[in-house]
PDB file of N, CA and C in Angstrom:
ATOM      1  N   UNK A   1      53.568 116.504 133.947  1.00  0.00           N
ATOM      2  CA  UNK A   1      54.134 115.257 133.477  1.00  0.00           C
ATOM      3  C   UNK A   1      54.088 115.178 131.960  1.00  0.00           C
ATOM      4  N   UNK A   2      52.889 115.905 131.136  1.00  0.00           N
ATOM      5  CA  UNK A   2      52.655 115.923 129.919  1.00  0.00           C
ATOM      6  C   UNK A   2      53.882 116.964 129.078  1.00  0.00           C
ATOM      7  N   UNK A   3      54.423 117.478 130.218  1.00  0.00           N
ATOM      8  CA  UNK A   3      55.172 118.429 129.184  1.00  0.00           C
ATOM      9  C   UNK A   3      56.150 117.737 129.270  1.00  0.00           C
ATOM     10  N   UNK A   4      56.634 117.380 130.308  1.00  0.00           N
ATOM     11  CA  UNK A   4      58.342 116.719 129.763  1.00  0.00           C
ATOM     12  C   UNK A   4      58.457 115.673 129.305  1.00  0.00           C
ATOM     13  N   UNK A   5      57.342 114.739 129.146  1.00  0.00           N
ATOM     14  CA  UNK A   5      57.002 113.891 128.180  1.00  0.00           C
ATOM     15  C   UNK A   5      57.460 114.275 126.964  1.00  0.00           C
ATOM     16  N   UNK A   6      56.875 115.752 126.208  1.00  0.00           N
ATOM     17  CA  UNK A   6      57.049 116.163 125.345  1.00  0.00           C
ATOM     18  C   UNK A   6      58.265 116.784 125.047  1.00  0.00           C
ATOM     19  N   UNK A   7      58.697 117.085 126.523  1.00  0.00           N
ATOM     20  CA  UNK A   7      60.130 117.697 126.293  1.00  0.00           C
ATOM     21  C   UNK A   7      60.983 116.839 125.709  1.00  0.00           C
ATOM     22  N   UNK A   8      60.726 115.455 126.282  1.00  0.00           N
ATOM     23  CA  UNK A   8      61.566 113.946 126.354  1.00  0.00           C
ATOM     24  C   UNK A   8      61.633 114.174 124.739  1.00  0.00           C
ATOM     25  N   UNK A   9      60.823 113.676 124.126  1.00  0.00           N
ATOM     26  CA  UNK A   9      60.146 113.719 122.788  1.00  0.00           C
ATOM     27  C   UNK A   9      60.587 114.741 121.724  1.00  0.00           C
ATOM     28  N   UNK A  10      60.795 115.515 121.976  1.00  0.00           N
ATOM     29  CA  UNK A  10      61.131 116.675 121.267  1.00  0.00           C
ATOM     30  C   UNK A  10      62.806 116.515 121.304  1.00  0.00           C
ATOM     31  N   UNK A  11      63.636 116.928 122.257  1.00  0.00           N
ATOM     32  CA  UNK A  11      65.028 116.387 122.771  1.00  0.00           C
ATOM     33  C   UNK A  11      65.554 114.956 122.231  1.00  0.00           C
ATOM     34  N   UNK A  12      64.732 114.307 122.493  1.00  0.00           N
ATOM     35  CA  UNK A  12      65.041 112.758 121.292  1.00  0.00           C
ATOM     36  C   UNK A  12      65.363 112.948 119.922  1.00  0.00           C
ATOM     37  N   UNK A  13      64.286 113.043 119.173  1.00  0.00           N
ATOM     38  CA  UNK A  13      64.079 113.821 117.966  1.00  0.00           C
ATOM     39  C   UNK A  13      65.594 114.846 117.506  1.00  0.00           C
ATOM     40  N   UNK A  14      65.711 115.287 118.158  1.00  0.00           N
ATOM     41  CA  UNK A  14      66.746 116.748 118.192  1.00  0.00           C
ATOM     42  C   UNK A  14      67.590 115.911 117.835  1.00  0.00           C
ATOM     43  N   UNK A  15      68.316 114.733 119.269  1.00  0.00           N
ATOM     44  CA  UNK A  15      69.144 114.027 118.987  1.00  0.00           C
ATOM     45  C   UNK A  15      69.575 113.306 117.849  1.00  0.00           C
ATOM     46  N   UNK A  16      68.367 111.913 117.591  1.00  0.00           N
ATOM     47  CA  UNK A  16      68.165 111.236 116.516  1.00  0.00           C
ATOM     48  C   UNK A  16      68.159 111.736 115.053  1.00  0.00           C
ATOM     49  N   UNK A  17      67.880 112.859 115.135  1.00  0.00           N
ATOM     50  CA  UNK A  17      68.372 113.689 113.867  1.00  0.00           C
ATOM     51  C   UNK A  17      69.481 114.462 113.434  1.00  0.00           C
ATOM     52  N   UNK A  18      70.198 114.707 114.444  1.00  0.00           N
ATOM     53  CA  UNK A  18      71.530 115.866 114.381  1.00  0.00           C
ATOM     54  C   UNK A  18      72.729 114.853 113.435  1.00  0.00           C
ATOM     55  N   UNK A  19      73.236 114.907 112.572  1.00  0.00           N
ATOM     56  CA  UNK A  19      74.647 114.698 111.780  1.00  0.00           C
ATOM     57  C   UNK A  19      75.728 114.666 112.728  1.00  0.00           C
ATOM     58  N   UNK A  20      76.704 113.720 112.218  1.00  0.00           N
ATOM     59  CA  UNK A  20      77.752 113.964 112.623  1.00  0.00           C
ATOM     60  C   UNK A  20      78.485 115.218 112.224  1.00  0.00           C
ATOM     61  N   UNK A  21      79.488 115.414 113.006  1.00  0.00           N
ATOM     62  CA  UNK A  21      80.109 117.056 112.299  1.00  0.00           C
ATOM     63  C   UNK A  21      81.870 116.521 111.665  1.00  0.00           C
ATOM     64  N   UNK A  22      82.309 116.581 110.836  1.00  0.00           N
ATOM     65  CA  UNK A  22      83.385 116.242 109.802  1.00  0.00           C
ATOM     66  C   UNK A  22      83.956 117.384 109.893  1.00  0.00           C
ATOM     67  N   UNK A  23      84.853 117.592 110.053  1.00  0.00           N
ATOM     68  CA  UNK A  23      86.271 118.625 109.452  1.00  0.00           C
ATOM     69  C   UNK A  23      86.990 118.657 108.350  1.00  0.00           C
ATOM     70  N   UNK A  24      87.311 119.388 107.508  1.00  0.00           N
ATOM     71  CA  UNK A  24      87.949 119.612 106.479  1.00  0.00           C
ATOM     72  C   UNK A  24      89.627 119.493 106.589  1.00  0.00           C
ATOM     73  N   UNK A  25      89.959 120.494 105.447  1.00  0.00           N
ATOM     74  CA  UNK A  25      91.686 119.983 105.826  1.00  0.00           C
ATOM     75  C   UNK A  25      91.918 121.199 107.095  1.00  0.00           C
ATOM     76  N   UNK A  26      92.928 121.242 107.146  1.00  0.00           N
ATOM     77  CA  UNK A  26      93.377 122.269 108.073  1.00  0.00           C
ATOM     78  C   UNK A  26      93.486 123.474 107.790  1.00  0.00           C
ATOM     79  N   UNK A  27      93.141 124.587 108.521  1.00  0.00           N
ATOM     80  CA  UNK A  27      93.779 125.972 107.997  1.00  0.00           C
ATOM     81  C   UNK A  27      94.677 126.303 107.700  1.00  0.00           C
ATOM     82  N   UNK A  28      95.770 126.214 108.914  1.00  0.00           N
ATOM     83  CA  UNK A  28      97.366 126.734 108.799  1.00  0.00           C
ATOM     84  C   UNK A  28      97.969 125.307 108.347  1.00  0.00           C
ATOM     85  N   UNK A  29      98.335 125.330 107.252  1.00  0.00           N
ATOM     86  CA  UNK A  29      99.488 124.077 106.824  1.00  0.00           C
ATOM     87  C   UNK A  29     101.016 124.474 107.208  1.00  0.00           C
ATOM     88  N   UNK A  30     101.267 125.752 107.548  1.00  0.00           N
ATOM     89  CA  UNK A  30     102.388 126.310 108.071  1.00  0.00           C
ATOM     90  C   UNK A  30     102.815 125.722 109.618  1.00  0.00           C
ATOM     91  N   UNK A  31     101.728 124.852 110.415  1.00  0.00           N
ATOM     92  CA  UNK A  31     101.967 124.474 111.645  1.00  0.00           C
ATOM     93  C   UNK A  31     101.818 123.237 111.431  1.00  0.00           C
ATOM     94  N   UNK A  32     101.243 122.842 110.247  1.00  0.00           N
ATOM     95  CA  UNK A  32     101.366 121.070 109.766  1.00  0.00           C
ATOM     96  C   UNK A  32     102.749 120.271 110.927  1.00  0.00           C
ATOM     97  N   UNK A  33     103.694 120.962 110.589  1.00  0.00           N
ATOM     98  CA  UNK A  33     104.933 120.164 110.824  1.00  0.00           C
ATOM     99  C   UNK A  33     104.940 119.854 112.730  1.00  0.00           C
ATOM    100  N   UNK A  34     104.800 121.282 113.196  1.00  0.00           N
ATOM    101  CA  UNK A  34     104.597 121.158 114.478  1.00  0.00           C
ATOM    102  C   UNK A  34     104.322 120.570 114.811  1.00  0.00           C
ATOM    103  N   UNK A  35     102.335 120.588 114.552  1.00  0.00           N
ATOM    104  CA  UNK A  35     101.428 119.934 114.951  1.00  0.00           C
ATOM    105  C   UNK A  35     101.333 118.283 115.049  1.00  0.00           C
ATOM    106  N   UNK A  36     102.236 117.934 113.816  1.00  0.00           N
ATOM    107  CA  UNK A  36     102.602 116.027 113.843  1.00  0.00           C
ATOM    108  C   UNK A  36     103.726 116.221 115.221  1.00  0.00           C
ATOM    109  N   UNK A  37     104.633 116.463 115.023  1.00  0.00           N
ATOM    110  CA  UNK A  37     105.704 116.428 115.767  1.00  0.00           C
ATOM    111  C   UNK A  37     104.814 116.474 117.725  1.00  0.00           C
ATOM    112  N   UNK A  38     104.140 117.876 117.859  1.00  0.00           N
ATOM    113  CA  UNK A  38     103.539 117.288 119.462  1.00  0.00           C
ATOM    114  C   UNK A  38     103.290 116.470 119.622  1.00  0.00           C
ATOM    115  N   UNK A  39     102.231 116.088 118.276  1.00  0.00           N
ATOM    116  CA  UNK A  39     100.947 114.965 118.310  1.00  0.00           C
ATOM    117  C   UNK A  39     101.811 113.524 118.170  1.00  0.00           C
ATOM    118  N   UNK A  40     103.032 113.349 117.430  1.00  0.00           N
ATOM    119  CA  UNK A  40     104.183 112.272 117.677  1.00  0.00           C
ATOM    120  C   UNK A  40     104.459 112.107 119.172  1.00  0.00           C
ATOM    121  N   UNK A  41     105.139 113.005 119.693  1.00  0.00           N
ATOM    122  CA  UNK A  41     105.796 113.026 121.565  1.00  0.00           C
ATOM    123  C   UNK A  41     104.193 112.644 122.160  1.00  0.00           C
ATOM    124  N   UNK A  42     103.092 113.602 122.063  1.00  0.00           N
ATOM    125  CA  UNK A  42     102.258 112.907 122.819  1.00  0.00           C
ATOM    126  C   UNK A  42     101.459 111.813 122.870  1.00  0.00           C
ATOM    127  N   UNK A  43     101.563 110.759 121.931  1.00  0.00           N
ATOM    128  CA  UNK A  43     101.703 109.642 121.965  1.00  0.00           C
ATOM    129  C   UNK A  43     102.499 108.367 121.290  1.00  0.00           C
ATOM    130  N   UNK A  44     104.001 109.029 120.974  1.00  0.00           N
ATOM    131  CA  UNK A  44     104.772 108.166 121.343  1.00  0.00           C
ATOM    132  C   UNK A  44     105.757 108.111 122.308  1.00  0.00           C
ATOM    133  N   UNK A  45     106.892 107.404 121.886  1.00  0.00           N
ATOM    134  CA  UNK A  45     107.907 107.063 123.605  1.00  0.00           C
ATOM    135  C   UNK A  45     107.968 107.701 124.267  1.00  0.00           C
ATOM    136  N   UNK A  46     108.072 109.345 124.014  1.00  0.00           N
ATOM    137  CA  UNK A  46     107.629 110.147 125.307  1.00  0.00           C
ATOM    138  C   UNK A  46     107.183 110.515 126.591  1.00  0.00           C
ATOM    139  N   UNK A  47     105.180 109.666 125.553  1.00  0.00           N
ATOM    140  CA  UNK A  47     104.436 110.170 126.395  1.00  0.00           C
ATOM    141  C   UNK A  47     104.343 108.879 127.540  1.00  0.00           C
ATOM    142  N   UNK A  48     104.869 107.497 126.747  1.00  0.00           N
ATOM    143  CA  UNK A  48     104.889 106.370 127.210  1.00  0.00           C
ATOM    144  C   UNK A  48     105.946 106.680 128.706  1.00  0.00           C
ATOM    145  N   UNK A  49     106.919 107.209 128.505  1.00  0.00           N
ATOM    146  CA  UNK A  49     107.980 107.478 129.342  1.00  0.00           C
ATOM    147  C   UNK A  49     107.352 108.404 130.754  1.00  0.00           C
ATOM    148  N   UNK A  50     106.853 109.628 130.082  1.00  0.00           N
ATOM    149  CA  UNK A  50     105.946 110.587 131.064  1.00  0.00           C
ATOM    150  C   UNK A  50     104.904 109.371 132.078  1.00  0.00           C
ATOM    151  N   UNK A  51     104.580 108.441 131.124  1.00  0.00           N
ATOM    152  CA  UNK A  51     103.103 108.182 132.389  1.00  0.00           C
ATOM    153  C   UNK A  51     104.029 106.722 132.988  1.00  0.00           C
ATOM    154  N   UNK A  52     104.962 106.414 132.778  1.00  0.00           N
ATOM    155  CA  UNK A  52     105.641 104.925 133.144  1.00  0.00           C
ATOM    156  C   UNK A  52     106.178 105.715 134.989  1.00  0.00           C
ATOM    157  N   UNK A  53     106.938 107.083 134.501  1.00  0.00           N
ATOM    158  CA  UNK A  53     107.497 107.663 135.234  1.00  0.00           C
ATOM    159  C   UNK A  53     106.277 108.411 136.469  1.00  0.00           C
ATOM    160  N   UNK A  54     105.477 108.803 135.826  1.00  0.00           N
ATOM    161  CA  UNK A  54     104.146 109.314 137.028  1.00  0.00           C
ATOM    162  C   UNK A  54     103.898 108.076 137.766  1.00  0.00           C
ATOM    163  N   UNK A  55     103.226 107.119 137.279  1.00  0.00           N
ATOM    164  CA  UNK A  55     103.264 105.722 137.914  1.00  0.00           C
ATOM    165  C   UNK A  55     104.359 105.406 139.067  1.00  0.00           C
ATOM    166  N   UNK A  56     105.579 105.521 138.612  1.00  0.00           N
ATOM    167  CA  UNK A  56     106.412 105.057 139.563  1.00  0.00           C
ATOM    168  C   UNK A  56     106.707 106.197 140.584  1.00  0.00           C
ATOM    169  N   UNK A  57     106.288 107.691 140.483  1.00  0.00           N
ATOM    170  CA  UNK A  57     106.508 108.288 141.445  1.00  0.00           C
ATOM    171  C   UNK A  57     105.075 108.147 142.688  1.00  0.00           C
ATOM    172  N   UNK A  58     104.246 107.779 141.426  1.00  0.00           N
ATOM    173  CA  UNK A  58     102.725 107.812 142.324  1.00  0.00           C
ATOM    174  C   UNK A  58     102.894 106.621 143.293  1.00  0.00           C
ATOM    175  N   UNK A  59     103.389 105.388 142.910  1.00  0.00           N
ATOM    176  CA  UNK A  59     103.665 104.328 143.673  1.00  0.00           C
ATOM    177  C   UNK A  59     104.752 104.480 145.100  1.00  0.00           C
ATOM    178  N   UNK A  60     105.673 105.420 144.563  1.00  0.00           N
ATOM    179  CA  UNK A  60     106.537 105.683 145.843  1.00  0.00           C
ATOM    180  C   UNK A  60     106.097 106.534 146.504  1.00  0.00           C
ATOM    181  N   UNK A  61     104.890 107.887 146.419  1.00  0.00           N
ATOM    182  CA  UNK A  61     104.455 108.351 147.291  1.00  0.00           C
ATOM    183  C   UNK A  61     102.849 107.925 148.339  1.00  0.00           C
ATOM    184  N   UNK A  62     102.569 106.788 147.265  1.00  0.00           N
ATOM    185  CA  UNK A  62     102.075 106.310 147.948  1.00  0.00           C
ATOM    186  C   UNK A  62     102.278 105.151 149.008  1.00  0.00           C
ATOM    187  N   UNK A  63     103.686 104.710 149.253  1.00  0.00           N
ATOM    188  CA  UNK A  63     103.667 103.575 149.759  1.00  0.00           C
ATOM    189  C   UNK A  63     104.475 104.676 151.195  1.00  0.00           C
ATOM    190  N   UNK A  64     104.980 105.544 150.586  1.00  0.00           N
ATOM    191  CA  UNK A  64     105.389 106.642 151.463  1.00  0.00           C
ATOM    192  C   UNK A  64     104.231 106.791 152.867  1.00  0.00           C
ATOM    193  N   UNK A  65     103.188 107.699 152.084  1.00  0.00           N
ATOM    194  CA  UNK A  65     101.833 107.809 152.828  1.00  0.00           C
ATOM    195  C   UNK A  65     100.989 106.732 153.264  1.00  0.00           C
ATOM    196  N   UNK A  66     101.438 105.154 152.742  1.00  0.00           N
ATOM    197  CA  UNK A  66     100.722 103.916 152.960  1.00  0.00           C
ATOM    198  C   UNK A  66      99.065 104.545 152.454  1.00  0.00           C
ATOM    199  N   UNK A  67      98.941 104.126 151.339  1.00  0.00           N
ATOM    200  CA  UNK A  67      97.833 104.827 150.392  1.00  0.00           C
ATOM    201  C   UNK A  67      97.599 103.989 149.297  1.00  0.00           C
ATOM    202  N   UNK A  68      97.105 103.780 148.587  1.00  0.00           N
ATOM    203  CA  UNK A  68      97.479 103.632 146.690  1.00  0.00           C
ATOM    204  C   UNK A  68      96.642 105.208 146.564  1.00  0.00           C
ATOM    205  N   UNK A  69      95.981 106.126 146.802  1.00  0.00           N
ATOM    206  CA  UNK A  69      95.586 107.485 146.193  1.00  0.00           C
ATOM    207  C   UNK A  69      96.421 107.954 145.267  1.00  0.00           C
ATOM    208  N   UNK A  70      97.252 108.288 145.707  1.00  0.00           N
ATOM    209  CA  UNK A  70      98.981 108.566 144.372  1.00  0.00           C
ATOM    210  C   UNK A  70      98.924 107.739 143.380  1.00  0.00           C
ATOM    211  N   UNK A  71      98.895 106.366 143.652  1.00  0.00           N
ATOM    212  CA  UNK A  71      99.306 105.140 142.760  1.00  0.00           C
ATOM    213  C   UNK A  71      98.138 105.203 141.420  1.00  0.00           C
ATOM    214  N   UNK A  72      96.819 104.988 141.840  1.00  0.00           N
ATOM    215  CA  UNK A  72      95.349 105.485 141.213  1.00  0.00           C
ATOM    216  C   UNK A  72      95.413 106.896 140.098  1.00  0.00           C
ATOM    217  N   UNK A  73      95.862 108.054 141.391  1.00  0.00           N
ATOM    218  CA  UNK A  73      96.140 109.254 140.519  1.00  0.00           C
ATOM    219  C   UNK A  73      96.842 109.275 139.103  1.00  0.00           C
ATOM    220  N   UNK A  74      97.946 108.423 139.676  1.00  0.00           N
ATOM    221  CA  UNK A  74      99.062 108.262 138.185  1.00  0.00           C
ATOM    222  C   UNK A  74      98.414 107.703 137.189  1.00  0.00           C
ATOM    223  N   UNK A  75      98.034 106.779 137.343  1.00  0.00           N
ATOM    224  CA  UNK A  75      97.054 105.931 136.738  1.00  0.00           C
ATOM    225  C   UNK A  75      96.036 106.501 135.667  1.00  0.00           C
ATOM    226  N   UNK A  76      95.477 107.370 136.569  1.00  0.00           N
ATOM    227  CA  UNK A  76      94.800 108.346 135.681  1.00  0.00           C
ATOM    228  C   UNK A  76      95.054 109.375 134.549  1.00  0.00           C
ATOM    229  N   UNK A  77      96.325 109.723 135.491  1.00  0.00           N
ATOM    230  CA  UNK A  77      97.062 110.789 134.531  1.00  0.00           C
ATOM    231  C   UNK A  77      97.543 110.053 133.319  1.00  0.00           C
ATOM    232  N   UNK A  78      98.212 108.913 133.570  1.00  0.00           N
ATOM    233  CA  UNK A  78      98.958 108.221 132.680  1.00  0.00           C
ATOM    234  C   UNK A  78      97.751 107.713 131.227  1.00  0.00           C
ATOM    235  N   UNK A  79      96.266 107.725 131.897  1.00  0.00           N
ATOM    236  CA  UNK A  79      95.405 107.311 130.469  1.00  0.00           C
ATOM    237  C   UNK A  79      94.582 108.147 129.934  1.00  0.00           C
ATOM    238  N   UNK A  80      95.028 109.753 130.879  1.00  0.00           N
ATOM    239  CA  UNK A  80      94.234 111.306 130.262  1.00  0.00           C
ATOM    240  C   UNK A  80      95.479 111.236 129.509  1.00  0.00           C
ATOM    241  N   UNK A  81      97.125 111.180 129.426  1.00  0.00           N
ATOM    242  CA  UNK A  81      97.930 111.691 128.798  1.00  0.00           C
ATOM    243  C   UNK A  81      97.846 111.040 127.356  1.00  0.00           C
ATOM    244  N   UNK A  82      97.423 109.557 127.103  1.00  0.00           N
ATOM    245  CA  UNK A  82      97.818 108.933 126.340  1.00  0.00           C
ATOM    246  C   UNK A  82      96.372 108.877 125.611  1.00  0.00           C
ATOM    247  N   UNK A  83      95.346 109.619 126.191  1.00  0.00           N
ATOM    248  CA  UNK A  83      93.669 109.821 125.165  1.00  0.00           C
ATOM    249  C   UNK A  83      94.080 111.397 124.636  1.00  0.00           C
ATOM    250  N   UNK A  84      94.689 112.435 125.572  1.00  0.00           N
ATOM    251  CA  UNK A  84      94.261 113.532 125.213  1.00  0.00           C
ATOM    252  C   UNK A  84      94.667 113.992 123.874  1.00  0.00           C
ATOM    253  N   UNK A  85      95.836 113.932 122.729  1.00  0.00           N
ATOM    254  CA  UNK A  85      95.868 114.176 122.115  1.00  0.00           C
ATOM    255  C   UNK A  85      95.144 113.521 120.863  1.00  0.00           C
ATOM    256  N   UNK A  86      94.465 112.567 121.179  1.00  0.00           N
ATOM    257  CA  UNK A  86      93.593 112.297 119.556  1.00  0.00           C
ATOM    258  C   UNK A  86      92.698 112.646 120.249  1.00  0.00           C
ATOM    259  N   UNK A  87      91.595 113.220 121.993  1.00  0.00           N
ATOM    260  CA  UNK A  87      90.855 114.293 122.244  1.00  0.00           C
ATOM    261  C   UNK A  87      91.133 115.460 121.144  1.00  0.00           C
ATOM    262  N   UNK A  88      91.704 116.395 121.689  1.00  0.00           N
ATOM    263  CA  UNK A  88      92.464 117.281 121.151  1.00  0.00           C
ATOM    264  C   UNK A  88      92.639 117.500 120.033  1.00  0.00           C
ATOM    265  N   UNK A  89      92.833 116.212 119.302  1.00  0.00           N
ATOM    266  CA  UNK A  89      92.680 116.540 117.653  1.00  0.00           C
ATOM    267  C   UNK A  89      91.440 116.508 117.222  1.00  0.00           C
ATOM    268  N   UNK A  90      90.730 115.539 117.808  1.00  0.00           N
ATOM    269  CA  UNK A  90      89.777 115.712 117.099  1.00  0.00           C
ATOM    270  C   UNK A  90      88.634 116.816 117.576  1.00  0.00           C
ATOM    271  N   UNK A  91      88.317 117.132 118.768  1.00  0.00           N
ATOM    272  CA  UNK A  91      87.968 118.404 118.701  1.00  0.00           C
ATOM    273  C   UNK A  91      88.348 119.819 118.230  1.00  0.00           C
ATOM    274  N   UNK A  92      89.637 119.940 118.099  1.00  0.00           N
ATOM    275  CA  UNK A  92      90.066 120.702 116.938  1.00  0.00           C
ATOM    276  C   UNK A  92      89.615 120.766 115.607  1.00  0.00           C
ATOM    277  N   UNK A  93      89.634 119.326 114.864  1.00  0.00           N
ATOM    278  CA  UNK A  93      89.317 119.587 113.474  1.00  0.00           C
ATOM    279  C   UNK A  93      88.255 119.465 113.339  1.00  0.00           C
ATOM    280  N   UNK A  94      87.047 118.958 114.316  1.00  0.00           N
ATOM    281  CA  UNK A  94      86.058 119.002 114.383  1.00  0.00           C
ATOM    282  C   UNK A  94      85.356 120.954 114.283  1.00  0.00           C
ATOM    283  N   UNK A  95      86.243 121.779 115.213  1.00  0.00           N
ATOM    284  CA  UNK A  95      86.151 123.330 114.915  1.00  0.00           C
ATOM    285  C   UNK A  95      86.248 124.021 114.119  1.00  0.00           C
ATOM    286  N   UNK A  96      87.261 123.500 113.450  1.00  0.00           N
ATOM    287  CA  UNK A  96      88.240 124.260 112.116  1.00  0.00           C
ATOM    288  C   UNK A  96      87.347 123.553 111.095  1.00  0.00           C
TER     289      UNK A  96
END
């Protein structure tokens, strides 16, 4: 019990002390342009369009199957699609 006490303790510490981690500019400025342009579609009208449209298929296969599971699913997809790219960025520049 005394050790993982200490483990606790030690692991805290670790935590309570670690920095945030900051990214610099980018490496390739040659993909600058790209990289706005995905990062534009994946969260604008696009991506709005992509998850409006999952939604409404999830809703018709679920009323298909008498379910909401589909309806839920979309749901999901529709608020991984519209987090993942500032995910994505920022674990990126968090690397680089």
């Amino acid at each position: 019990m005394k050790r993982i006490n200490n483990l606790a303790l030690i692991l805290g510490g670790l935590v309570l002390s670690a920095g945030t981690a900051l990214a610099g500019v980018p490496a390739d400025p040659e993909f600058a342009a790209l990289s706005a342009r995905v990062t534009n579609w994946a969260t604008g009208n696009l991506a709005i369009t992509i998850s409006i449209g999952a939604l409404i298929i999830g809703a018709v296969v679920g009323l298909a199957r008498v379910t909401a599971m589909p309806a839920l699913t979309s749901i999901v997809f529709a608020i991984l699609f519209s987090l993942g790219a500032g995910l994505i960025t920022g674990i990126i520049g968090a690397v680089i």
